[in-house]
C-alpha atoms as a PDB file:
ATOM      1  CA  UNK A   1     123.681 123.163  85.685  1.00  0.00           C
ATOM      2  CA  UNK A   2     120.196 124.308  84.491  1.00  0.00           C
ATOM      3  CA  UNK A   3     118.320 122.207  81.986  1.00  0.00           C
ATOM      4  CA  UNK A   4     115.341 124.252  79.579  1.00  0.00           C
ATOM      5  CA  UNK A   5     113.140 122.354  77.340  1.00  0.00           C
ATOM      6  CA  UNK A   6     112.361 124.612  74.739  1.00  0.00           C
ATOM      7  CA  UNK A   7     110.558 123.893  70.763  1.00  0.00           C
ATOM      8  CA  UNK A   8     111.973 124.381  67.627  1.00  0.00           C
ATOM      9  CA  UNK A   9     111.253 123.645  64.175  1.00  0.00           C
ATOM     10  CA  UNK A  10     113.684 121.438  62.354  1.00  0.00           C
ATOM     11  CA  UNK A  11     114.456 121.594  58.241  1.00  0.00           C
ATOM     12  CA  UNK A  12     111.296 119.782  57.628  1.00  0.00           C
ATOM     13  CA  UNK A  13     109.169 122.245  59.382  1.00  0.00           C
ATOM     14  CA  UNK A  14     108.824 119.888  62.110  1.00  0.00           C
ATOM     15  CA  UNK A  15     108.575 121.204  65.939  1.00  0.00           C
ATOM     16  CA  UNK A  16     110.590 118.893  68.475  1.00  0.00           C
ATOM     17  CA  UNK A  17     111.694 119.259  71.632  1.00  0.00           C
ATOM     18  CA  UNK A  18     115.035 120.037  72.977  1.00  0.00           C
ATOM     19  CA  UNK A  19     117.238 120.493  76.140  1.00  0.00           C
ATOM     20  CA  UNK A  20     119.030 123.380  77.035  1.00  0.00           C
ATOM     21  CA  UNK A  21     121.600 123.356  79.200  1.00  0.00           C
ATOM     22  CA  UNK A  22     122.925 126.278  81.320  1.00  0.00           C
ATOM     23  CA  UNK A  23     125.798 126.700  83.981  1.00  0.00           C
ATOM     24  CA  UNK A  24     125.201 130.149  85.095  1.00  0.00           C
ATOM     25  CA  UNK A  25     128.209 132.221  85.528  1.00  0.00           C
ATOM     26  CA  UNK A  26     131.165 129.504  85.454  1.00  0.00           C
ATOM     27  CA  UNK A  27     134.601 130.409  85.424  1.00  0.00           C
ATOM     28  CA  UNK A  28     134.887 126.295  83.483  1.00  0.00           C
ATOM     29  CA  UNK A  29     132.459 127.021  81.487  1.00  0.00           C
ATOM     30  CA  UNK A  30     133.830 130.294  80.405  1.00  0.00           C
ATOM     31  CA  UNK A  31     137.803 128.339  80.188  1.00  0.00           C
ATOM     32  CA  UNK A  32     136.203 126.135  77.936  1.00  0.00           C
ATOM     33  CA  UNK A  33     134.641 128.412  75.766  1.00  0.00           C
ATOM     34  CA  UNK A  34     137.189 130.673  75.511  1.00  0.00           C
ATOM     35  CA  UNK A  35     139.564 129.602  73.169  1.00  0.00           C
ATOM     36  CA  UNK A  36     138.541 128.067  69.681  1.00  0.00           C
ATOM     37  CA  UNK A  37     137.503 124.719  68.588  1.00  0.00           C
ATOM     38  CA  UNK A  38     137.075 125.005  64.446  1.00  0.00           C
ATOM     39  CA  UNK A  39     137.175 121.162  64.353  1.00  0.00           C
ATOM     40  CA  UNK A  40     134.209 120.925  66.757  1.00  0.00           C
ATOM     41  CA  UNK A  41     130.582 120.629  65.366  1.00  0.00           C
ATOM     42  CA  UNK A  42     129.512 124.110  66.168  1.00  0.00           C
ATOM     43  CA  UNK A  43     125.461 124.694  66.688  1.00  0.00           C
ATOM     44  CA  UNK A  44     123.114 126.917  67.486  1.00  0.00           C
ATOM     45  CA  UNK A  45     120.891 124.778  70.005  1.00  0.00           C
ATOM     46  CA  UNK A  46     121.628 120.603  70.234  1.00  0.00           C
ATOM     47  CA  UNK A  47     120.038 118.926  67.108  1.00  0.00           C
ATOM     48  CA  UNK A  48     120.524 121.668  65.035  1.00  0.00           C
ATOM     49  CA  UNK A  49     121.033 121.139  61.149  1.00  0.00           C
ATOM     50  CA  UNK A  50     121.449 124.810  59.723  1.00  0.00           C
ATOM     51  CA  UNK A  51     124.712 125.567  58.076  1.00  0.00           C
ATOM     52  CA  UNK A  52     125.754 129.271  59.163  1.00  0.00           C
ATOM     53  CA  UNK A  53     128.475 130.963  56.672  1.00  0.00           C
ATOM     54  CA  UNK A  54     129.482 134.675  56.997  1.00  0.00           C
ATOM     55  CA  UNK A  55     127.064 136.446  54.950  1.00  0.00           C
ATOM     56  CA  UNK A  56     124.241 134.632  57.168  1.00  0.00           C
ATOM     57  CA  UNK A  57     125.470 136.298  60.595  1.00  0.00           C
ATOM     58  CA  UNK A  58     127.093 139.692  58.840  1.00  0.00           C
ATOM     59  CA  UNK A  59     123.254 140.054  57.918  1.00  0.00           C
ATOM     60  CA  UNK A  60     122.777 139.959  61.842  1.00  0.00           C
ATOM     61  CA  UNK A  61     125.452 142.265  62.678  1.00  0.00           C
ATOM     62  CA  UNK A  62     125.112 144.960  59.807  1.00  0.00           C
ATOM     63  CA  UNK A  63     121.846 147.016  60.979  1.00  0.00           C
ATOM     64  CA  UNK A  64     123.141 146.840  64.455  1.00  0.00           C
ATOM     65  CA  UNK A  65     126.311 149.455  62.938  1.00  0.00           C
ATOM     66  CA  UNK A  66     124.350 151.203  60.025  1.00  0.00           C
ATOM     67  CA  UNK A  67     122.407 153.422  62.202  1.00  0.00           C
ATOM     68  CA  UNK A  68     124.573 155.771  62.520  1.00  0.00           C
ATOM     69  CA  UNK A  69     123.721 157.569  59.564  1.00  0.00           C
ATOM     70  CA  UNK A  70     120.421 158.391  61.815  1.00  0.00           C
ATOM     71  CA  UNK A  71     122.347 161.475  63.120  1.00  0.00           C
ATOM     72  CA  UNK A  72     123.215 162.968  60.507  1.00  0.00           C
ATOM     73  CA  UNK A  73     119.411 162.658  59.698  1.00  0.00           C
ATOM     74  CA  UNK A  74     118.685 164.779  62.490  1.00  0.00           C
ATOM     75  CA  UNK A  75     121.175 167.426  62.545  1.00  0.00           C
ATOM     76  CA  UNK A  76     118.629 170.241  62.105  1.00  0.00           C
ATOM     77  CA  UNK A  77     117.764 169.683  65.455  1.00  0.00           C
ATOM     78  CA  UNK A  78     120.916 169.900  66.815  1.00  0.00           C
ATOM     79  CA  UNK A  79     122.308 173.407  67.972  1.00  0.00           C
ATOM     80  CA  UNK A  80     126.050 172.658  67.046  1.00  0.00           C
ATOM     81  CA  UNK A  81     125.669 170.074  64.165  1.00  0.00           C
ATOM     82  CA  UNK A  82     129.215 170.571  63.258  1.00  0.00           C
ATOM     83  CA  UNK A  83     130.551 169.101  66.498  1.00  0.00           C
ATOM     84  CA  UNK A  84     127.807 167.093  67.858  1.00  0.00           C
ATOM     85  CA  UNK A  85     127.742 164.633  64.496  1.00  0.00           C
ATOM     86  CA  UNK A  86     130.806 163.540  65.295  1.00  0.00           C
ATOM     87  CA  UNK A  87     131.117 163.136  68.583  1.00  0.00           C
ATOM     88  CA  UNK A  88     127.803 161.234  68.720  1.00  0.00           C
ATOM     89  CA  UNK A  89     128.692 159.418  65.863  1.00  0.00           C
ATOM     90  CA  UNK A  90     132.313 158.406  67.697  1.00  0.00           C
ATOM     91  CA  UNK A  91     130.013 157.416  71.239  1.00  0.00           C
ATOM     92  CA  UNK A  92     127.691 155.419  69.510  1.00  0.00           C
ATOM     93  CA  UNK A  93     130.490 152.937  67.866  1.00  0.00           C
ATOM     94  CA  UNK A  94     132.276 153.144  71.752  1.00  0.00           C
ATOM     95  CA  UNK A  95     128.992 151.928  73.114  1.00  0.00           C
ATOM     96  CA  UNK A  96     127.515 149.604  69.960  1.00  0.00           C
ATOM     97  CA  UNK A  97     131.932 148.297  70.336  1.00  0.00           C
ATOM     98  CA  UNK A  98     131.886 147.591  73.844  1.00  0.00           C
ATOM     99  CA  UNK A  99     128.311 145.437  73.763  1.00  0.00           C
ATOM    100  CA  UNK A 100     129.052 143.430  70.982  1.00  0.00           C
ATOM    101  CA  UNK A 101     132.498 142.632  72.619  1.00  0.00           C
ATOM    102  CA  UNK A 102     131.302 142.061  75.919  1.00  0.00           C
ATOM    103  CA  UNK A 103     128.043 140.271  75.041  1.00  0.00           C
ATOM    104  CA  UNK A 104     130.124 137.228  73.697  1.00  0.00           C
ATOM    105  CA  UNK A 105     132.051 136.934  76.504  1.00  0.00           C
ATOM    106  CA  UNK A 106     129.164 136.799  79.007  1.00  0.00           C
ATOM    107  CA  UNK A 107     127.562 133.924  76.733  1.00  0.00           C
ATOM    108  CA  UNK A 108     130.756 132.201  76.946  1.00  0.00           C
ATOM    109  CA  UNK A 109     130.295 131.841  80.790  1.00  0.00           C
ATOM    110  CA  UNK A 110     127.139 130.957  80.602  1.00  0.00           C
ATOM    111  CA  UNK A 111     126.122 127.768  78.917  1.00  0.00           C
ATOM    112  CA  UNK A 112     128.801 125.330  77.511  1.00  0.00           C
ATOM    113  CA  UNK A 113     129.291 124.315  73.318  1.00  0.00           C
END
């Protein structure tokens, strides 16, 4: 394992120092991450305090899926708006899908709870 000292502010608006630590690509790390642990303390970075609920990380996630929209925005450019919309529209969630599912998983291998 790799161990990052990195500075973050605390509740108080205090900065303190804290060590990160990171396994690289593990296949332990990842079969420990893998399943759930709701009884375990779960935190962003060691020491942290902040109590996440789901409104806190759904405002994360929600622009990330909202621009979609954007094409319709632009379909006077388009020279077949009819069937370009949609099928554009239908890519973008395969990609935005596919990166927010596989994004978690790579993290998971990465550095332990």
């Amino acid at each position: 394992p790799q161990f990052y000292n990195t500075t973050v502010m605390d509740s108080m608006g205090m900065e303190r120092t804290i060590t990160l630590e990171w396994t690289g690509l593990s296949s332990e790390t990842c079969s420990a991450n893998m399943y759930s642990s709701y009884g375990a303390e779960q935190l962003a970075y060691p020491g942290d305090t902040k109590k996440y609920n789901f409104f806190g990380l759904l405002s994360i996630w929600f622009p990330a899926v909202t621009g979609f929209e954007a094409g319709s925005n632009r379909s006077a450019d388009l020279s077949d708006p009819e069937r370009d919309i949609p099928r554009g529209t239908f890519i973008a969630h395969i990609i935005s899908t596919l990166i927010y599912m596989t994004f978690p998983i790579i993290f998971a291998c990465l550095a332990p709870r």
